[in-house]
N, C-alpha and C. Protein backbone atom coordinates (compact mmCIF):
# COMPACT_ATOMS: atom_id res chain seq x y z
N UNK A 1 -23.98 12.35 -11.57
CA UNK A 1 -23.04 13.37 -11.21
C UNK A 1 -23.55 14.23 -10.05
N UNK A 2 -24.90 14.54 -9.99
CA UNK A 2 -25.17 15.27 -8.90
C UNK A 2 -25.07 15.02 -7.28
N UNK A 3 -24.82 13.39 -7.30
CA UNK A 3 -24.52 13.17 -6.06
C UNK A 3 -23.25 13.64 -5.89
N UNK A 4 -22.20 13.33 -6.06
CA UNK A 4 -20.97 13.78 -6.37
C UNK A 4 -20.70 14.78 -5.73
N UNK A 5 -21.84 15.90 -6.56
CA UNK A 5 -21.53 17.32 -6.41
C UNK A 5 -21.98 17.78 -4.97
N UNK A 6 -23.04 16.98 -4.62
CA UNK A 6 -23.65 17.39 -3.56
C UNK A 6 -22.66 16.72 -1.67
N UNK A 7 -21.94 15.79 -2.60
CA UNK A 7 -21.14 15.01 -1.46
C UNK A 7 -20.28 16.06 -1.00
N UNK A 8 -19.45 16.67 -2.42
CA UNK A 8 -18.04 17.67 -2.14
C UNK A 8 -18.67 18.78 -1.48
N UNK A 9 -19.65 19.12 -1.66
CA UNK A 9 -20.47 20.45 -0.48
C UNK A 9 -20.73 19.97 0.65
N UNK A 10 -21.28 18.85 1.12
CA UNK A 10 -21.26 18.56 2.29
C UNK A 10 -20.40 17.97 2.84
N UNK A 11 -19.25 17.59 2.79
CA UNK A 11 -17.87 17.29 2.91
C UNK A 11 -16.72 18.32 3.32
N UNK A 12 -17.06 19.65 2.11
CA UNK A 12 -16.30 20.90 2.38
C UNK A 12 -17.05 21.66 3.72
N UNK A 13 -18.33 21.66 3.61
CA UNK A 13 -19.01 22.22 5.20
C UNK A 13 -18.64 22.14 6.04
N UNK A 14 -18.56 20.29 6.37
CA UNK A 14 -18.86 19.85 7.18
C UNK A 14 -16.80 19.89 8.10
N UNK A 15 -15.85 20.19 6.90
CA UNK A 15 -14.61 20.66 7.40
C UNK A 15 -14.60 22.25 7.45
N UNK A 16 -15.55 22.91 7.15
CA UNK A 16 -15.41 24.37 7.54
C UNK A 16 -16.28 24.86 8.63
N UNK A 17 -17.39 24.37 8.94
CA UNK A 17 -18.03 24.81 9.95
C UNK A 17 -18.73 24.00 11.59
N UNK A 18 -18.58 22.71 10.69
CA UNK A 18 -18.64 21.50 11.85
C UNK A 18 -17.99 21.45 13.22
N UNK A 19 -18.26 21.76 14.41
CA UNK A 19 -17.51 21.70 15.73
C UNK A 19 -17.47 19.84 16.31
N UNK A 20 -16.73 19.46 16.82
CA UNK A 20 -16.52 18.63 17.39
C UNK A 20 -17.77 18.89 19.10
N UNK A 21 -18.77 17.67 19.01
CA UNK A 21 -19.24 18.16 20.43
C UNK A 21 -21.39 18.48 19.70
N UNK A 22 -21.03 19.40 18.61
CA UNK A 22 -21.98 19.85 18.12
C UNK A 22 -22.60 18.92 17.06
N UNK A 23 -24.12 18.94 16.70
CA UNK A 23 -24.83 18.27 15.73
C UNK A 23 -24.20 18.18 14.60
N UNK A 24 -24.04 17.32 13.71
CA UNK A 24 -23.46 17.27 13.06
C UNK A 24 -24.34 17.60 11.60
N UNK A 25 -23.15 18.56 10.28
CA UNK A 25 -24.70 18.85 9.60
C UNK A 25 -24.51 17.82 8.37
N UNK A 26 -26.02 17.67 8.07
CA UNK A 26 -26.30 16.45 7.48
C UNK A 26 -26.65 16.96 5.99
N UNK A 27 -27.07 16.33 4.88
CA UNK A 27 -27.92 16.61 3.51
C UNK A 27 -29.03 17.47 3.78
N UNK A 28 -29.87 17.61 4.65
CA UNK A 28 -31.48 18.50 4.85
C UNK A 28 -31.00 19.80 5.53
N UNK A 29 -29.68 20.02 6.04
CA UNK A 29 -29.30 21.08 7.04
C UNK A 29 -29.56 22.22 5.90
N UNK A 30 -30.28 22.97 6.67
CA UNK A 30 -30.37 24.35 5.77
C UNK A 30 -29.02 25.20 4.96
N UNK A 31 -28.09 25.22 5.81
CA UNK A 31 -27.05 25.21 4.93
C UNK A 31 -26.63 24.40 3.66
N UNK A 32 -27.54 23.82 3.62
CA UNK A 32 -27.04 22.88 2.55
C UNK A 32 -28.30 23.51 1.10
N UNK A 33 -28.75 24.30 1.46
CA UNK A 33 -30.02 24.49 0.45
C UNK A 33 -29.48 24.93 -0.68
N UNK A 34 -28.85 25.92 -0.95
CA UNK A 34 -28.37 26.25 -2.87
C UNK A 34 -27.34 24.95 -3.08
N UNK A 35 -27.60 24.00 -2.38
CA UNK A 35 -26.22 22.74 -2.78
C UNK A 35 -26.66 21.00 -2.79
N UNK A 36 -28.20 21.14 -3.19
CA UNK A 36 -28.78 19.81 -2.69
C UNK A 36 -28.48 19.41 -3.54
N UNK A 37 -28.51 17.94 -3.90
CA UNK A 37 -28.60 17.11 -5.48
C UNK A 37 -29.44 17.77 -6.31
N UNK A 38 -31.14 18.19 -6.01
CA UNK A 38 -32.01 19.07 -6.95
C UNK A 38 -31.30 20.33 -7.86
N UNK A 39 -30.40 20.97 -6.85
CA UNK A 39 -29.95 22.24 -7.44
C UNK A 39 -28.85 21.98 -8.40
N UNK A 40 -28.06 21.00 -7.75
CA UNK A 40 -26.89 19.97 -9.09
C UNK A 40 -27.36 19.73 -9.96
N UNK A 41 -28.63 18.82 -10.23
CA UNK A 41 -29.50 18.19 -11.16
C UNK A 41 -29.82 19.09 -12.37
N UNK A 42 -30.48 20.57 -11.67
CA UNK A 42 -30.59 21.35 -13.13
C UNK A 42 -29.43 21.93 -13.30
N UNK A 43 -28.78 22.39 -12.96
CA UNK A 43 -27.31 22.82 -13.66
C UNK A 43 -26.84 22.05 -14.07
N UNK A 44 -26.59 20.34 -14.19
CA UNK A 44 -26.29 19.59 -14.75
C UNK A 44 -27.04 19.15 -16.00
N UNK A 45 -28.29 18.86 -16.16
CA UNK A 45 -29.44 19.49 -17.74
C UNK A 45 -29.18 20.48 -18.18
N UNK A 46 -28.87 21.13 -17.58
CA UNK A 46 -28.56 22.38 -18.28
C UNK A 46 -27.42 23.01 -18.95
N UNK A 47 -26.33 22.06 -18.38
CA UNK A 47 -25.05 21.88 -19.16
C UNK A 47 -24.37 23.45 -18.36
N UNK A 48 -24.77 23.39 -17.21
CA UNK A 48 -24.19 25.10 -16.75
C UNK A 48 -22.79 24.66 -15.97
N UNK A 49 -21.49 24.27 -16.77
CA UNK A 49 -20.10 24.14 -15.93
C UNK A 49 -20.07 25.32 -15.37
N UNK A 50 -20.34 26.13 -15.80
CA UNK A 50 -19.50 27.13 -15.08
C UNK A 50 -20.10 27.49 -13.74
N UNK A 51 -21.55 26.65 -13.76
CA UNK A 51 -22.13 27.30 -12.60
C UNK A 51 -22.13 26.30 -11.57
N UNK A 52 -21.57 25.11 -11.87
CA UNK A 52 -21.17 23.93 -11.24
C UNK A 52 -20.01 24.40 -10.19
N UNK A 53 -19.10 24.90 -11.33
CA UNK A 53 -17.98 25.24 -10.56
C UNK A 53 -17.95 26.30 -9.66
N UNK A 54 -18.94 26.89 -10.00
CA UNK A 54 -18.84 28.47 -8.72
C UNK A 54 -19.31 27.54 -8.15
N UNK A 55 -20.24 27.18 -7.74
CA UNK A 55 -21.02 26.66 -6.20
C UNK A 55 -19.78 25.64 -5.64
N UNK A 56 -19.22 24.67 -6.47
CA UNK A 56 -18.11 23.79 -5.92
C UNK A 56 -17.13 24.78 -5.49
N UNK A 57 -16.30 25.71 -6.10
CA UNK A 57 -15.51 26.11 -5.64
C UNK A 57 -15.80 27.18 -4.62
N UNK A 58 -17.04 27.78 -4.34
CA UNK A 58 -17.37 28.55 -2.94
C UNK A 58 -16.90 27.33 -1.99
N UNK A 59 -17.32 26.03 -1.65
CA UNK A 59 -17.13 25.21 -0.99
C UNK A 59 -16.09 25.02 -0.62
N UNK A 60 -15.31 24.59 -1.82
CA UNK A 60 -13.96 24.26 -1.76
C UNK A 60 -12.89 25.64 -1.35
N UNK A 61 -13.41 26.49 -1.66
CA UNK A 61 -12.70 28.14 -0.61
C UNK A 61 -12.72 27.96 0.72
N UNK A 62 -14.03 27.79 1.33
CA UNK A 62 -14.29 27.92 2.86
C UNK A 62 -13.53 26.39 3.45
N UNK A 63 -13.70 25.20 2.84
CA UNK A 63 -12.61 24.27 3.24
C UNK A 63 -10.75 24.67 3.74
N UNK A 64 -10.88 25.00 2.11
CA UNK A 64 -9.40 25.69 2.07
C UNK A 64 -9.22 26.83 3.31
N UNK A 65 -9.91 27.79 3.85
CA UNK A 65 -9.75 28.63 5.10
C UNK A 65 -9.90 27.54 6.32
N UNK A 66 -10.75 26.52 6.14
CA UNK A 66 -10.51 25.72 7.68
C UNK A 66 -9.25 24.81 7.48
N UNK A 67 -8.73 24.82 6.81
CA UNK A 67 -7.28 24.00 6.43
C UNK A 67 -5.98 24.87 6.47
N UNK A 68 -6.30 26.14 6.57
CA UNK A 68 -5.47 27.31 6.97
C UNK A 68 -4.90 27.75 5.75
N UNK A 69 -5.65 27.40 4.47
CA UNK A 69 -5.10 27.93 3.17
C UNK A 69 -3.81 26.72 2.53
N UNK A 70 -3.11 27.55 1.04
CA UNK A 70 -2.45 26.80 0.17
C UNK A 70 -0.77 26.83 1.39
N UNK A 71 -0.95 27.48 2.45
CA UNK A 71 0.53 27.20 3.09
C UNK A 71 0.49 25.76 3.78
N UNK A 72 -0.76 25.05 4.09
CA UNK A 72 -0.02 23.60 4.52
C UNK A 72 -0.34 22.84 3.67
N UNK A 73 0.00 21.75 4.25
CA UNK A 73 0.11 20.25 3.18
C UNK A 73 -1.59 19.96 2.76
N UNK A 74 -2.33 20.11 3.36
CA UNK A 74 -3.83 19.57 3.34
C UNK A 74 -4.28 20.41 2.40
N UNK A 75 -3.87 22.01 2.83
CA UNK A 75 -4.33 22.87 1.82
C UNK A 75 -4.15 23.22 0.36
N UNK A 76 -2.42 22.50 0.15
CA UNK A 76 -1.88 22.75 -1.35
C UNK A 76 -2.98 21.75 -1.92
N UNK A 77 -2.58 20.37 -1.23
CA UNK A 77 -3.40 19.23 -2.11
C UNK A 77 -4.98 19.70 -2.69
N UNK A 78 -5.93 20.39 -1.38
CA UNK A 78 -6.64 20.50 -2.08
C UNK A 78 -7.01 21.86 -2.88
N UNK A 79 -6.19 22.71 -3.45
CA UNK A 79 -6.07 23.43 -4.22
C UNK A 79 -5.50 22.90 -5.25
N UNK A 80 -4.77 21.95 -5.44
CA UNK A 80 -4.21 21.07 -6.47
C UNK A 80 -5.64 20.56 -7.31
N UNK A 81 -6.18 19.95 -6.26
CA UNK A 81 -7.39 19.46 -6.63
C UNK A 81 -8.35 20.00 -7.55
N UNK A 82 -8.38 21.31 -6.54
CA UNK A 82 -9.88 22.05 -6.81
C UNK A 82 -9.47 22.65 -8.69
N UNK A 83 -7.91 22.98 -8.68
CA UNK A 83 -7.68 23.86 -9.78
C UNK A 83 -8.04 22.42 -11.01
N UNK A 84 -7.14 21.11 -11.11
CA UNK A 84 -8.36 20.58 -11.81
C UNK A 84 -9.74 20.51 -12.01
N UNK A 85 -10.57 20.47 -11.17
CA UNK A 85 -11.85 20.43 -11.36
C UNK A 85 -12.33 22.24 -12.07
N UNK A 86 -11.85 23.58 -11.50
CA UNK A 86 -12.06 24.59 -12.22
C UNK A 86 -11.66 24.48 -13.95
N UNK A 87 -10.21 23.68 -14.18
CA UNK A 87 -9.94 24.10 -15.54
C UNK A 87 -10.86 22.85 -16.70
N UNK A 88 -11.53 22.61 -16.15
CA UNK A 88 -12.44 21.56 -16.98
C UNK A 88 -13.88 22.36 -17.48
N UNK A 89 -13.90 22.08 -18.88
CA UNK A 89 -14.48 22.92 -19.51
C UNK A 89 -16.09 21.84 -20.20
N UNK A 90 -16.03 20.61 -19.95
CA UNK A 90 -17.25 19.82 -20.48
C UNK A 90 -17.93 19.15 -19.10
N UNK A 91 -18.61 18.77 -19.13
CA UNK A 91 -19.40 18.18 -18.16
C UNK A 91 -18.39 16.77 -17.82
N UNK A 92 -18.41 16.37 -19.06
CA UNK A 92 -17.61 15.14 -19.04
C UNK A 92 -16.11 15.35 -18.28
N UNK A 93 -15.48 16.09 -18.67
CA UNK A 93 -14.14 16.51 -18.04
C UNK A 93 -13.87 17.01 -16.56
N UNK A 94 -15.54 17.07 -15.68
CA UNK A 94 -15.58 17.56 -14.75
C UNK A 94 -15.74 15.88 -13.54
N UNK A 95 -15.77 14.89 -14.54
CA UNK A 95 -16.02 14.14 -13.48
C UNK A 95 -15.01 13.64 -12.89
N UNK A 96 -13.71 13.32 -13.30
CA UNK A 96 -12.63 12.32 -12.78
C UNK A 96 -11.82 13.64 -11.82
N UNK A 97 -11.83 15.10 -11.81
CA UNK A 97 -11.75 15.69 -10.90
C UNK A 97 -12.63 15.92 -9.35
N UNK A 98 -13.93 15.30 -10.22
CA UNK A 98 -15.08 15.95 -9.23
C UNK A 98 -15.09 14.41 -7.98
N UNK A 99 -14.48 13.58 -8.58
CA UNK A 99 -14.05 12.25 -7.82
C UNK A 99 -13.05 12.47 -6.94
N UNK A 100 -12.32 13.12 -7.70
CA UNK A 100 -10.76 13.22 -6.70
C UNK A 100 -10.83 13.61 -5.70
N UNK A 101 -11.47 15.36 -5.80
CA UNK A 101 -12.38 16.02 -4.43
C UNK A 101 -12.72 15.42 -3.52
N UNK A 102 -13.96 14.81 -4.12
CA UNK A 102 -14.88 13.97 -3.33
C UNK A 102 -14.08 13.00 -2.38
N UNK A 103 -12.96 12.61 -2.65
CA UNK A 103 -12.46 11.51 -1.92
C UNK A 103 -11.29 11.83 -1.26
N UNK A 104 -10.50 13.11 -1.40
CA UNK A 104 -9.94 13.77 -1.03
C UNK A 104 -10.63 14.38 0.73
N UNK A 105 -11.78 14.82 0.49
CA UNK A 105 -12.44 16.00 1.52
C UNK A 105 -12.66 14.83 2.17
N UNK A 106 -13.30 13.47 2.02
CA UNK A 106 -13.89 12.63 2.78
C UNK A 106 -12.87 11.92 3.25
N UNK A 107 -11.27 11.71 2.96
CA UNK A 107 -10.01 11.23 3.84
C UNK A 107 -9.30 12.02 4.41
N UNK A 108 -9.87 13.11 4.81
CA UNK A 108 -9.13 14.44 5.67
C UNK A 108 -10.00 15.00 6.58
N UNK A 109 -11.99 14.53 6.79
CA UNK A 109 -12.84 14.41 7.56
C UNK A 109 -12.11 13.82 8.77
């Protein structure tokens, strides 16, 4: 699961702060530090959803502002999205949302 988690953060970044022209940021980019697989890994032992979901959904916020919010089409969907993955309450229940994301952010890259 922690890859997963770590894909939808660098996925949501990489549509919120990424310029066309500019380096592109990768897994080691310092921005990426409270969001590596390591930091997934123990919140995931640790059974911390809720703390899964803050760090995913900070991500999935700053996406949603480079998509211009829930008024266009890119933006409802992925607020559609994201609100599954928030109302999931087991680890288990977090994955077939945490997929959708994931594949969502990476066909709108």
């Amino acid at each position: 699961m922690e890859l997963p988690l770590e894909t939808v953060a660098l996925f949501a970044f990489k549509l919120a702060y990424e310029m066309e022209g500019e380096s592109p940021i990768l897994r080691d980019d310092p921005i990426m530090s409270d969001y590596e697989r390591e930091v997934f890994g123990l919140l995931v032992r640790r059974g911390d959803v809720e703390g899964i979901q803050f760090r995913v959904m900070h991500c999935v916020g700053l996406a949603m502002e480079a998509l211009g919010g829930v008024d266009t089409p890119l933006g409802r969907e992925l607020h559609r999205l994201s609100a599954d993955f928030s109302h999931a309450q087991t680890l288990e229940q977090l994955n077939a949302p945490l997929i959708a994301l994931k594949d969502y952010l990476k066909d709108i890259l």
